[in-house]
PDB file of N, CA and C in Angstrom:
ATOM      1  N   UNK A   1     -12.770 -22.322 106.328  1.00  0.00           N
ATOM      2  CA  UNK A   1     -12.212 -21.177 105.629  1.00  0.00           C
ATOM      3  C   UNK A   1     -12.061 -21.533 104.149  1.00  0.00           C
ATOM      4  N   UNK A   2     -12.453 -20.641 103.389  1.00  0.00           N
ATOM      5  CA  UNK A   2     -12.178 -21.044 101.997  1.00  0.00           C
ATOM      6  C   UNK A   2     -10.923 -19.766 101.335  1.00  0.00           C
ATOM      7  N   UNK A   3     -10.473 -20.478  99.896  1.00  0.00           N
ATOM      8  CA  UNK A   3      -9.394 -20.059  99.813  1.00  0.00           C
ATOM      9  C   UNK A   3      -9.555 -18.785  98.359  1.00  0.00           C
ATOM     10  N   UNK A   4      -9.192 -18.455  97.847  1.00  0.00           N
ATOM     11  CA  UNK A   4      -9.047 -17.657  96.491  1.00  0.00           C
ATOM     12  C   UNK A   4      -8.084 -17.366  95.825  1.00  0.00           C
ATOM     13  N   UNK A   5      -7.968 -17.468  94.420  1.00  0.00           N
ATOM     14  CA  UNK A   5      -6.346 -17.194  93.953  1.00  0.00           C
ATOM     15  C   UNK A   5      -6.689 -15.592  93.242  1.00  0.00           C
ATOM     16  N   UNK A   6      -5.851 -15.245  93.241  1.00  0.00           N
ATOM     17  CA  UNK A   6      -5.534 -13.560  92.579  1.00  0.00           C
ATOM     18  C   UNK A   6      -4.464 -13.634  91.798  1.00  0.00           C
ATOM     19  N   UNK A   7      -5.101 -13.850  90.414  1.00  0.00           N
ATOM     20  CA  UNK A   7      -3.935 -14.041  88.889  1.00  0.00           C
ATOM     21  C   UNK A   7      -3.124 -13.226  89.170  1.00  0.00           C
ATOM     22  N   UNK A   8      -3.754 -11.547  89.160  1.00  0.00           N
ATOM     23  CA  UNK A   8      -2.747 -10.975  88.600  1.00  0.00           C
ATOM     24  C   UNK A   8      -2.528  -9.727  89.646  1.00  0.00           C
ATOM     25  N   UNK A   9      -1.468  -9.069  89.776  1.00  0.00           N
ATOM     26  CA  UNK A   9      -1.260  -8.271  90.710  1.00  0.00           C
ATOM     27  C   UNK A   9      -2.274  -7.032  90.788  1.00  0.00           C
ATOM     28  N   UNK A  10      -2.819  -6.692  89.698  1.00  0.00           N
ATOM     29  CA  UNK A  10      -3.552  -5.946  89.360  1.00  0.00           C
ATOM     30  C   UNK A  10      -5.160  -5.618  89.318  1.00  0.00           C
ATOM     31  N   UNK A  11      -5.410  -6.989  89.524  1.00  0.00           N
ATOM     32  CA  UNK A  11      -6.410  -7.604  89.624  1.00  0.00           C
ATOM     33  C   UNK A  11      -7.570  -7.054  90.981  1.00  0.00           C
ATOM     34  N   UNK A  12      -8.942  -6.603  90.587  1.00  0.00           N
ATOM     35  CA  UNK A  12      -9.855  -6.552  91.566  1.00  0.00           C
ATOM     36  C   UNK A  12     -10.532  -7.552  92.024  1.00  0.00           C
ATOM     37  N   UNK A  13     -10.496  -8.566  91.659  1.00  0.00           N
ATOM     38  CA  UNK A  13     -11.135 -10.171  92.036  1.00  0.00           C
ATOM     39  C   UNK A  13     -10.715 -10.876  92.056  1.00  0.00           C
ATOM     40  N   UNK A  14     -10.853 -12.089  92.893  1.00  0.00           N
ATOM     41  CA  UNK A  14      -9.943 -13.302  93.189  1.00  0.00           C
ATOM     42  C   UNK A  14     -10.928 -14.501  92.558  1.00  0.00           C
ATOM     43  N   UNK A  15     -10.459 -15.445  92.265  1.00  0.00           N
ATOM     44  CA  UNK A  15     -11.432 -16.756  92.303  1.00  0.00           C
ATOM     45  C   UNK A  15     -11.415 -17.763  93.099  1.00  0.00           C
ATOM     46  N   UNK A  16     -12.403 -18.283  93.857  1.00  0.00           N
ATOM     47  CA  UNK A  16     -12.725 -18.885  94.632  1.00  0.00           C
ATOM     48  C   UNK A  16     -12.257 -20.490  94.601  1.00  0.00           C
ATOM     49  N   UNK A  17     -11.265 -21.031  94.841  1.00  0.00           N
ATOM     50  CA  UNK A  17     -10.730 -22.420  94.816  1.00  0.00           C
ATOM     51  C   UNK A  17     -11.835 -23.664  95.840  1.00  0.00           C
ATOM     52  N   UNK A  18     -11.952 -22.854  96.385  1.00  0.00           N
ATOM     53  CA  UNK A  18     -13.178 -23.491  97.743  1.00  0.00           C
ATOM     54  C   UNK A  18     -14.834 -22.694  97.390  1.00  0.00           C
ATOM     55  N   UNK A  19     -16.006 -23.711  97.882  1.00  0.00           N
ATOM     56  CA  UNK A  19     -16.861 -22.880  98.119  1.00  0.00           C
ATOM     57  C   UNK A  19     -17.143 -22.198  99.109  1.00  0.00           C
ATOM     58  N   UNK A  20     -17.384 -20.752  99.018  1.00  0.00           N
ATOM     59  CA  UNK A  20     -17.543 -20.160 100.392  1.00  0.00           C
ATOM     60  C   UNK A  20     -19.020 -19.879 100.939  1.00  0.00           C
ATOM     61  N   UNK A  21     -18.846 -19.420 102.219  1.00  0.00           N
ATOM     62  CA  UNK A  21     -20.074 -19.176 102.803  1.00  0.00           C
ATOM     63  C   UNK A  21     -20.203 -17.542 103.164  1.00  0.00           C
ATOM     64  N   UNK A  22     -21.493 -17.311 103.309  1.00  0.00           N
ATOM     65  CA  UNK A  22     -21.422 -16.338 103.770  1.00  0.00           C
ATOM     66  C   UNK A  22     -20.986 -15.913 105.307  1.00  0.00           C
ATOM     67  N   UNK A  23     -20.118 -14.865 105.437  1.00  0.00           N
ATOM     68  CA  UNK A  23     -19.482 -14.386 106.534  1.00  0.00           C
ATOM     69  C   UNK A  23     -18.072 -15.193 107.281  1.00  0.00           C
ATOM     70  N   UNK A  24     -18.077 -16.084 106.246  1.00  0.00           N
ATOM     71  CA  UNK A  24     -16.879 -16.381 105.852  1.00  0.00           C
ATOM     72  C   UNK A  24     -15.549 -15.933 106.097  1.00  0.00           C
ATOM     73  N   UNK A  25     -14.450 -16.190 106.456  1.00  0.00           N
ATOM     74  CA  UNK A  25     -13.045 -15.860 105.810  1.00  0.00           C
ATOM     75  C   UNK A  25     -12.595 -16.320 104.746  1.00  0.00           C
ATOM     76  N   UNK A  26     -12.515 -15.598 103.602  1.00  0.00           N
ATOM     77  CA  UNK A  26     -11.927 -16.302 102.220  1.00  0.00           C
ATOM     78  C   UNK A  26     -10.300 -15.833 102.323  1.00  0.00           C
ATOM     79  N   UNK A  27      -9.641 -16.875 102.177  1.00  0.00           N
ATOM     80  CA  UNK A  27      -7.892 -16.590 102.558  1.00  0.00           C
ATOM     81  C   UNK A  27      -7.505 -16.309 100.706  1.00  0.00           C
ATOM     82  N   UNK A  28      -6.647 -14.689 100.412  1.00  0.00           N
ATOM     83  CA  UNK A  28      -6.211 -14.940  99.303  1.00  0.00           C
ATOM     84  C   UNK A  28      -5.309 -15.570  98.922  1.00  0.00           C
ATOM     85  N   UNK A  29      -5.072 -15.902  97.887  1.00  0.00           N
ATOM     86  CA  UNK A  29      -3.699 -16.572  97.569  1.00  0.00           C
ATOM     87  C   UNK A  29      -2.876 -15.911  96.271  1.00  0.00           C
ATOM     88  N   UNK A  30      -1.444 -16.295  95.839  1.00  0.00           N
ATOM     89  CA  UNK A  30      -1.871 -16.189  94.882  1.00  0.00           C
ATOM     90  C   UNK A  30      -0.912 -14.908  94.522  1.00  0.00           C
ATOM     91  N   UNK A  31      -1.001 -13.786  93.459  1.00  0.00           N
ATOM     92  CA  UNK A  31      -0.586 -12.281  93.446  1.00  0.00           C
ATOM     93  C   UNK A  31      -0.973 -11.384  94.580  1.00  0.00           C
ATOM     94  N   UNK A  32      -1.688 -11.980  95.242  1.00  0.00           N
ATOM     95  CA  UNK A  32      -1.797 -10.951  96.281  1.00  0.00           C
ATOM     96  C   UNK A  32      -2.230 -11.811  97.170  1.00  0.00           C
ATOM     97  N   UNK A  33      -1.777 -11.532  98.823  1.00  0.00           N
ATOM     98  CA  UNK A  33      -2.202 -12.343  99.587  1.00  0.00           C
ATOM     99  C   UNK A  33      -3.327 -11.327 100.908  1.00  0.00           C
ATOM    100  N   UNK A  34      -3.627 -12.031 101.831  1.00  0.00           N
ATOM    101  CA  UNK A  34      -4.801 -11.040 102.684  1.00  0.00           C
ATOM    102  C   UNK A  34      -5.966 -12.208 102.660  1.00  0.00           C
ATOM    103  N   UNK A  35      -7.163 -11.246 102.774  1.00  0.00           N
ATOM    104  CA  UNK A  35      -8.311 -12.082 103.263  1.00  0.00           C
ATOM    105  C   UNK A  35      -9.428 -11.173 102.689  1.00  0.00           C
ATOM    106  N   UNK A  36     -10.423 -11.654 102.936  1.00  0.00           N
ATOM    107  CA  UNK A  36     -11.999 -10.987 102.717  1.00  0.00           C
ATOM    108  C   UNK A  36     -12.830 -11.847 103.636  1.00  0.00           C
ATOM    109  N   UNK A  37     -14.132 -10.996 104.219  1.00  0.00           N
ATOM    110  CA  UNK A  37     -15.217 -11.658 104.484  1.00  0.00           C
ATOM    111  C   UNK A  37     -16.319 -11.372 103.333  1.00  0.00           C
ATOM    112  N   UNK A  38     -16.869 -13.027 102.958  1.00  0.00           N
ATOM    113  CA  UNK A  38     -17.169 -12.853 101.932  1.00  0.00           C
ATOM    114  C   UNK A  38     -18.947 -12.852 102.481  1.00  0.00           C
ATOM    115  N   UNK A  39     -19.641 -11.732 101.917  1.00  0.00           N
ATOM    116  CA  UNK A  39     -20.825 -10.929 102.044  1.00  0.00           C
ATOM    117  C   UNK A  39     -21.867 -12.058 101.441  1.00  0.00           C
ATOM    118  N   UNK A  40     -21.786 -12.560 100.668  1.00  0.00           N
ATOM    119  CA  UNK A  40     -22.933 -14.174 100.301  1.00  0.00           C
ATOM    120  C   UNK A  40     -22.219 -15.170 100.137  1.00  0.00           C
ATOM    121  N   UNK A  41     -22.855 -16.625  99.865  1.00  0.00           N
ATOM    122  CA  UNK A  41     -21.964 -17.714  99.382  1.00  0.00           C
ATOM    123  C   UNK A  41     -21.925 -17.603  98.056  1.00  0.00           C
ATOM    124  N   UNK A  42     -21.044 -17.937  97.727  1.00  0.00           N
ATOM    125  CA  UNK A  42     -19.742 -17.749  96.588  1.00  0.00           C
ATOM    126  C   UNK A  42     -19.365 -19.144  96.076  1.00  0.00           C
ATOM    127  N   UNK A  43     -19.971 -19.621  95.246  1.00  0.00           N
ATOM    128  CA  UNK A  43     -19.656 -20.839  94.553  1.00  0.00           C
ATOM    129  C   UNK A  43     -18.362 -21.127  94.226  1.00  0.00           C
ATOM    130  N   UNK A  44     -17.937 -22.252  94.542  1.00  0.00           N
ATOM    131  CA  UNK A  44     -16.613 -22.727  93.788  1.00  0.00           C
ATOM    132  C   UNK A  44     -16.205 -22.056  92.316  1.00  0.00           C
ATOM    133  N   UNK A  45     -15.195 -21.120  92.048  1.00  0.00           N
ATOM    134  CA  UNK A  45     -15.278 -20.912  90.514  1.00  0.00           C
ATOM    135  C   UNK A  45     -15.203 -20.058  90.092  1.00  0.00           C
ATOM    136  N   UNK A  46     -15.920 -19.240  91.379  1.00  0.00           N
ATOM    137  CA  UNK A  46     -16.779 -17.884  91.016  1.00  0.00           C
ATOM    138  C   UNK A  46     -16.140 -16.859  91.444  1.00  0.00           C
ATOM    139  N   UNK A  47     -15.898 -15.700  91.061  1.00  0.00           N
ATOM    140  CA  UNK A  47     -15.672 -14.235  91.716  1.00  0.00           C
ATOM    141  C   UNK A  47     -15.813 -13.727  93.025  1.00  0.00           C
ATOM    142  N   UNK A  48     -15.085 -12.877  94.111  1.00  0.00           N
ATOM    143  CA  UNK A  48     -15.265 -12.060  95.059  1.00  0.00           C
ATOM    144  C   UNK A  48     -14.266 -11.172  94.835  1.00  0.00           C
ATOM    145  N   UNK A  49     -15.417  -9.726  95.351  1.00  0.00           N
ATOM    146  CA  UNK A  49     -14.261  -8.307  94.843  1.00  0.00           C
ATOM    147  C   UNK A  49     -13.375  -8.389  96.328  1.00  0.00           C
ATOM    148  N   UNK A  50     -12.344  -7.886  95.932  1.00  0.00           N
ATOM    149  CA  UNK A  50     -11.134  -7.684  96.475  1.00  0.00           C
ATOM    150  C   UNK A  50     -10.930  -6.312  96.835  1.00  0.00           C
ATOM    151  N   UNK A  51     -11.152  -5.230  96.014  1.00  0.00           N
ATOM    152  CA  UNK A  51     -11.425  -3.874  96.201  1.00  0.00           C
ATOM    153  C   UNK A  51     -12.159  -3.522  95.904  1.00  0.00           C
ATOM    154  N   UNK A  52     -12.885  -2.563  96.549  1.00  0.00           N
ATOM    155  CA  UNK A  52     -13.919  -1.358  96.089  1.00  0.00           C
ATOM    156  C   UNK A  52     -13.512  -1.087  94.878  1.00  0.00           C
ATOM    157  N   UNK A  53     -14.925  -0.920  94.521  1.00  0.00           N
ATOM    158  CA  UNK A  53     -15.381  -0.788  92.847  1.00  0.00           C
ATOM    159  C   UNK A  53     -16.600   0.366  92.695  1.00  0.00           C
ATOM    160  N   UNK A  54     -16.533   1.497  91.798  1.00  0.00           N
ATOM    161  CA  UNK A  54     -17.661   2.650  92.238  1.00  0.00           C
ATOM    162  C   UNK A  54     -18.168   1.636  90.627  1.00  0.00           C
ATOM    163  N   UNK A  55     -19.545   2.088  90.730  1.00  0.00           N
ATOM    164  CA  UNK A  55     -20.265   1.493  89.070  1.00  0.00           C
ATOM    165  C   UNK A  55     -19.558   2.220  88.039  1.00  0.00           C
ATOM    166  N   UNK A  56     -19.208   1.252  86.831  1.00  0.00           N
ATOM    167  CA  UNK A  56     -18.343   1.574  85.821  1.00  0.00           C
ATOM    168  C   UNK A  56     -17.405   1.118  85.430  1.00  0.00           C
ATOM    169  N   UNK A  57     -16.716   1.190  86.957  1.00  0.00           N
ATOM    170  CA  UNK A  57     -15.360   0.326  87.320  1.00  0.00           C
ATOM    171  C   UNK A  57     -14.940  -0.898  86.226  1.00  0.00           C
ATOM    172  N   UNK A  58     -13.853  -0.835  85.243  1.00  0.00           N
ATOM    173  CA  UNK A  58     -13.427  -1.900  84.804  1.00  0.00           C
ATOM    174  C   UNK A  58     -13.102  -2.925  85.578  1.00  0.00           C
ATOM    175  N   UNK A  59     -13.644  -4.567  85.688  1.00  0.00           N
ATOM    176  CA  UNK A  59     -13.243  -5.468  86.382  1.00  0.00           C
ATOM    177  C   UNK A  59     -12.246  -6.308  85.860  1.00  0.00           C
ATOM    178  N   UNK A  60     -11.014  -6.464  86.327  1.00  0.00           N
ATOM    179  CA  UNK A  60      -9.677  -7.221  86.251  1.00  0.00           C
ATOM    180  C   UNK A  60      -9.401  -8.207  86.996  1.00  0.00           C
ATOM    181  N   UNK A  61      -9.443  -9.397  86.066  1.00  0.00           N
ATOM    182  CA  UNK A  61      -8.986 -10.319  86.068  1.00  0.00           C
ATOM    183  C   UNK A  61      -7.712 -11.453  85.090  1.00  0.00           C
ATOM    184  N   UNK A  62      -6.780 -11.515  85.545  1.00  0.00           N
ATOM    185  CA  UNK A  62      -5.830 -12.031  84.745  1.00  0.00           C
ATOM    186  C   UNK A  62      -5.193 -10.801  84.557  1.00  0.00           C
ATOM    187  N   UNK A  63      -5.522  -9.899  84.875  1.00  0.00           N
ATOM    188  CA  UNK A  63      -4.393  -8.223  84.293  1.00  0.00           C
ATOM    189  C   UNK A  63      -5.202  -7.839  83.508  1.00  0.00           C
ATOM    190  N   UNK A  64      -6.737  -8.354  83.388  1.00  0.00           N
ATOM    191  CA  UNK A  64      -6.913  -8.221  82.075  1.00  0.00           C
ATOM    192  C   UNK A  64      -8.691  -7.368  82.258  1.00  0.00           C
ATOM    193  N   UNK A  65      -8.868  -6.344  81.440  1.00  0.00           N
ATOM    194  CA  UNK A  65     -10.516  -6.308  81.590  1.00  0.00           C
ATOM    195  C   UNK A  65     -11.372  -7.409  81.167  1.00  0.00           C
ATOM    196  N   UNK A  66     -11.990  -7.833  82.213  1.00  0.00           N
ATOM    197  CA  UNK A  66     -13.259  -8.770  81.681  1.00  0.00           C
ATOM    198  C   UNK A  66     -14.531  -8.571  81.588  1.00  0.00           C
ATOM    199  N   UNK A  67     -14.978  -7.069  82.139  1.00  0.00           N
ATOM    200  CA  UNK A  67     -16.087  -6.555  82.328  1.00  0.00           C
ATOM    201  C   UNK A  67     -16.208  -5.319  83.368  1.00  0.00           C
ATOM    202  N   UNK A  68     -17.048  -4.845  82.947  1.00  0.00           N
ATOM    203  CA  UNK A  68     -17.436  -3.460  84.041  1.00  0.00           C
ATOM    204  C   UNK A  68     -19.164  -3.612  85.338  1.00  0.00           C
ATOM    205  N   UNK A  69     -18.102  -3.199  86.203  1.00  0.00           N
ATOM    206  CA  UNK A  69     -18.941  -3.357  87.185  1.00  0.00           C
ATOM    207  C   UNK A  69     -20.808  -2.172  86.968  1.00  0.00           C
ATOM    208  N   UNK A  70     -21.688  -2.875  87.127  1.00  0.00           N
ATOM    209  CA  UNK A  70     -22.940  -3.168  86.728  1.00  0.00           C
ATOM    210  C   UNK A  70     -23.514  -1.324  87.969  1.00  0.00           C
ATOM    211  N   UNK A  71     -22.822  -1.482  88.942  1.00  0.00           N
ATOM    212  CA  UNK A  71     -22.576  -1.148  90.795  1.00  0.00           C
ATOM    213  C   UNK A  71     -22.045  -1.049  90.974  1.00  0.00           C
ATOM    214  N   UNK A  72     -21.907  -0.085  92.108  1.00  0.00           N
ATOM    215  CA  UNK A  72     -20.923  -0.113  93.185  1.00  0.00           C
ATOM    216  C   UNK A  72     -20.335  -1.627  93.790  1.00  0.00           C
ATOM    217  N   UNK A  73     -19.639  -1.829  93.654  1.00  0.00           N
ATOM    218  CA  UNK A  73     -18.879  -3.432  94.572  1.00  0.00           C
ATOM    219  C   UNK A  73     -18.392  -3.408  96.180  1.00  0.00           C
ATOM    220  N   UNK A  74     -18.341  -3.759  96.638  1.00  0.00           N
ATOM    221  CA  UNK A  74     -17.916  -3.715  97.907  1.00  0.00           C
ATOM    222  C   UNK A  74     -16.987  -5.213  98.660  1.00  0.00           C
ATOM    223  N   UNK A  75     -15.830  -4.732  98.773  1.00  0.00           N
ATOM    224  CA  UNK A  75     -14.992  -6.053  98.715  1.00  0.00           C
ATOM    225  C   UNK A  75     -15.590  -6.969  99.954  1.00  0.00           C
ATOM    226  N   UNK A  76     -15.564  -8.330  99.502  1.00  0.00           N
ATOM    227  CA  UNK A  76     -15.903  -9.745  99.854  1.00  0.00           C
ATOM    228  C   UNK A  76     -17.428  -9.869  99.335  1.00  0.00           C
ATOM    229  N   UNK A  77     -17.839  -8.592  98.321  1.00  0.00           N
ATOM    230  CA  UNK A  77     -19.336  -9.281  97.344  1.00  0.00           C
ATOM    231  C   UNK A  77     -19.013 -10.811  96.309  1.00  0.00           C
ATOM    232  N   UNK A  78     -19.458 -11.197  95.999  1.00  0.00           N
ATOM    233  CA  UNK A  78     -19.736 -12.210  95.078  1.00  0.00           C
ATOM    234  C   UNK A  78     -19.982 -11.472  94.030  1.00  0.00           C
ATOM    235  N   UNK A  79     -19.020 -11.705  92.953  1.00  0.00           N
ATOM    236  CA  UNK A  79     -19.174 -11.072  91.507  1.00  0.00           C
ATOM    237  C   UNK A  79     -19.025 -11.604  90.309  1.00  0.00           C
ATOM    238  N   UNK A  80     -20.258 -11.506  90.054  1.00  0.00           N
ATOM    239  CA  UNK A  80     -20.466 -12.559  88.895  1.00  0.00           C
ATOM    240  C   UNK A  80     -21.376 -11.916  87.673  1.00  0.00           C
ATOM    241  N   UNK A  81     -22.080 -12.131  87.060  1.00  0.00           N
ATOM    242  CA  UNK A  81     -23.212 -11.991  85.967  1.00  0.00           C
ATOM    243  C   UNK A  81     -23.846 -11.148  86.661  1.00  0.00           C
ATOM    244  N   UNK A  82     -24.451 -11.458  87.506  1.00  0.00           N
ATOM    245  CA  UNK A  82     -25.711 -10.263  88.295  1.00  0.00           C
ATOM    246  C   UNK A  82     -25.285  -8.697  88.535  1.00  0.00           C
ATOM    247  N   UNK A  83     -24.098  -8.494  88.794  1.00  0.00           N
ATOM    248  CA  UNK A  83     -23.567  -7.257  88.754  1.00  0.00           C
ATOM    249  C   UNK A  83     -22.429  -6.591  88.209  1.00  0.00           C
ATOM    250  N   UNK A  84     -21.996  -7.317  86.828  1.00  0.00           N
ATOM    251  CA  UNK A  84     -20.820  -7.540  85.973  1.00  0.00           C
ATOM    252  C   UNK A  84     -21.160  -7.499  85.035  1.00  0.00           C
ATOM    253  N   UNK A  85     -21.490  -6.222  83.866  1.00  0.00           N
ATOM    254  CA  UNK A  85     -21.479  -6.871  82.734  1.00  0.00           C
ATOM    255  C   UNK A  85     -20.107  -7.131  82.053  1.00  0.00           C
ATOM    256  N   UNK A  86     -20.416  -8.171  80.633  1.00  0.00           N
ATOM    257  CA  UNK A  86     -19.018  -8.946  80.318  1.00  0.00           C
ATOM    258  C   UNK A  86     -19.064  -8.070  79.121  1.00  0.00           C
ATOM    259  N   UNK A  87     -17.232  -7.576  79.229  1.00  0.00           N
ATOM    260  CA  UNK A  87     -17.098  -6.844  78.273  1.00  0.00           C
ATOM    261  C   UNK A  87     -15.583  -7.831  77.195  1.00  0.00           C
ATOM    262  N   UNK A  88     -16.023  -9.209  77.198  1.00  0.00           N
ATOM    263  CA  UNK A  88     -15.226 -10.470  76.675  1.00  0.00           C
ATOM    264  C   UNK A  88     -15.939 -10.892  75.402  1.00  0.00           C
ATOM    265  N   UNK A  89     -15.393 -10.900  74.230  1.00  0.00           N
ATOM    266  CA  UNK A  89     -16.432 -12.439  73.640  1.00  0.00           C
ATOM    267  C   UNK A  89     -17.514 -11.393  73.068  1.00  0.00           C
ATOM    268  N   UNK A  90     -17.936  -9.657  73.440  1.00  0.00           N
ATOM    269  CA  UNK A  90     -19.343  -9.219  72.820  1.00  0.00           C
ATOM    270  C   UNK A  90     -19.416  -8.679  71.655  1.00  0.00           C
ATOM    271  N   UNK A  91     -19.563  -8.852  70.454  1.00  0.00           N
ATOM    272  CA  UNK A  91     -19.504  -8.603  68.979  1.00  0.00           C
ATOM    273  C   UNK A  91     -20.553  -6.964  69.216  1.00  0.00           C
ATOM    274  N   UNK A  92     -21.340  -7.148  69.744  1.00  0.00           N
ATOM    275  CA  UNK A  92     -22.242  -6.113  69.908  1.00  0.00           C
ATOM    276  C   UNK A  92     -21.885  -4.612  70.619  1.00  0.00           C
ATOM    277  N   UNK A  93     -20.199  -5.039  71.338  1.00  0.00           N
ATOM    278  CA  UNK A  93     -19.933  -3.833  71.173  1.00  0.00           C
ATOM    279  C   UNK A  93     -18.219  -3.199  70.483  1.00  0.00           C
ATOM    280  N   UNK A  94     -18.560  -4.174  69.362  1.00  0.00           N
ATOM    281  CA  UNK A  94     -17.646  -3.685  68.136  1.00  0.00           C
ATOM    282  C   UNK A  94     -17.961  -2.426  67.811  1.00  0.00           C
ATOM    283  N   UNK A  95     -16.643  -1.840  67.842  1.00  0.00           N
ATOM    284  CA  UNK A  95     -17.196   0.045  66.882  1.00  0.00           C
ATOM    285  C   UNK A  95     -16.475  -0.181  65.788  1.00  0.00           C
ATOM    286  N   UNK A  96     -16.501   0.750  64.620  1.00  0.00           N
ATOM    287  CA  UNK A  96     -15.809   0.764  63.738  1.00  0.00           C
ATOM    288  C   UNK A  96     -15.868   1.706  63.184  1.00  0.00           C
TER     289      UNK A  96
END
């Protein structure tokens, strides 16, 4: 069983303390506690949604937006770069 912490209460993703496998039980920890079966393996480090996400969806982590979902999400996906873009750190989408 691998484990996941959930910063913030608010939060749609947990991070993965363990590496997981697919079909998995990932145990949350953390601001929110529960479980997921996690749908691929999930690297140590890395993201799994926690709740349904329609495409658009701001993704929260830390309380915080870190990016918008790319897709639809479906909790215990692996979420990372491939279906996340990062809305952290991008000068390119400065308005002014």
């Amino acid at each position: 069983m691998s484990r996941a912490i959930v910063l913030h209460a608010s939060d749609n993703v947990a991070t993965l303390l363990d590496p997981g496998q697919e079909g998995e039980t990932c145990i949350l920890q953390g601001e929110r506690s529960g479980q997921v079966t996690l749908m691929q393996d999930v690297p140590f480090g890395h993201k799994v949604c926690i709740a349904p996400a329609s495409a658009g969806t701001n993704v929260l982590k830390y309380g915080q937006v870190i990016g918008t979902a790319r897709r639809a999400l479906r909790v215990g996906e692996h979420t990372h770069v491939h279906n996340v873009d990062s809305t952290r750190g991008r000068g390119d989408l400065n308005t002014r």
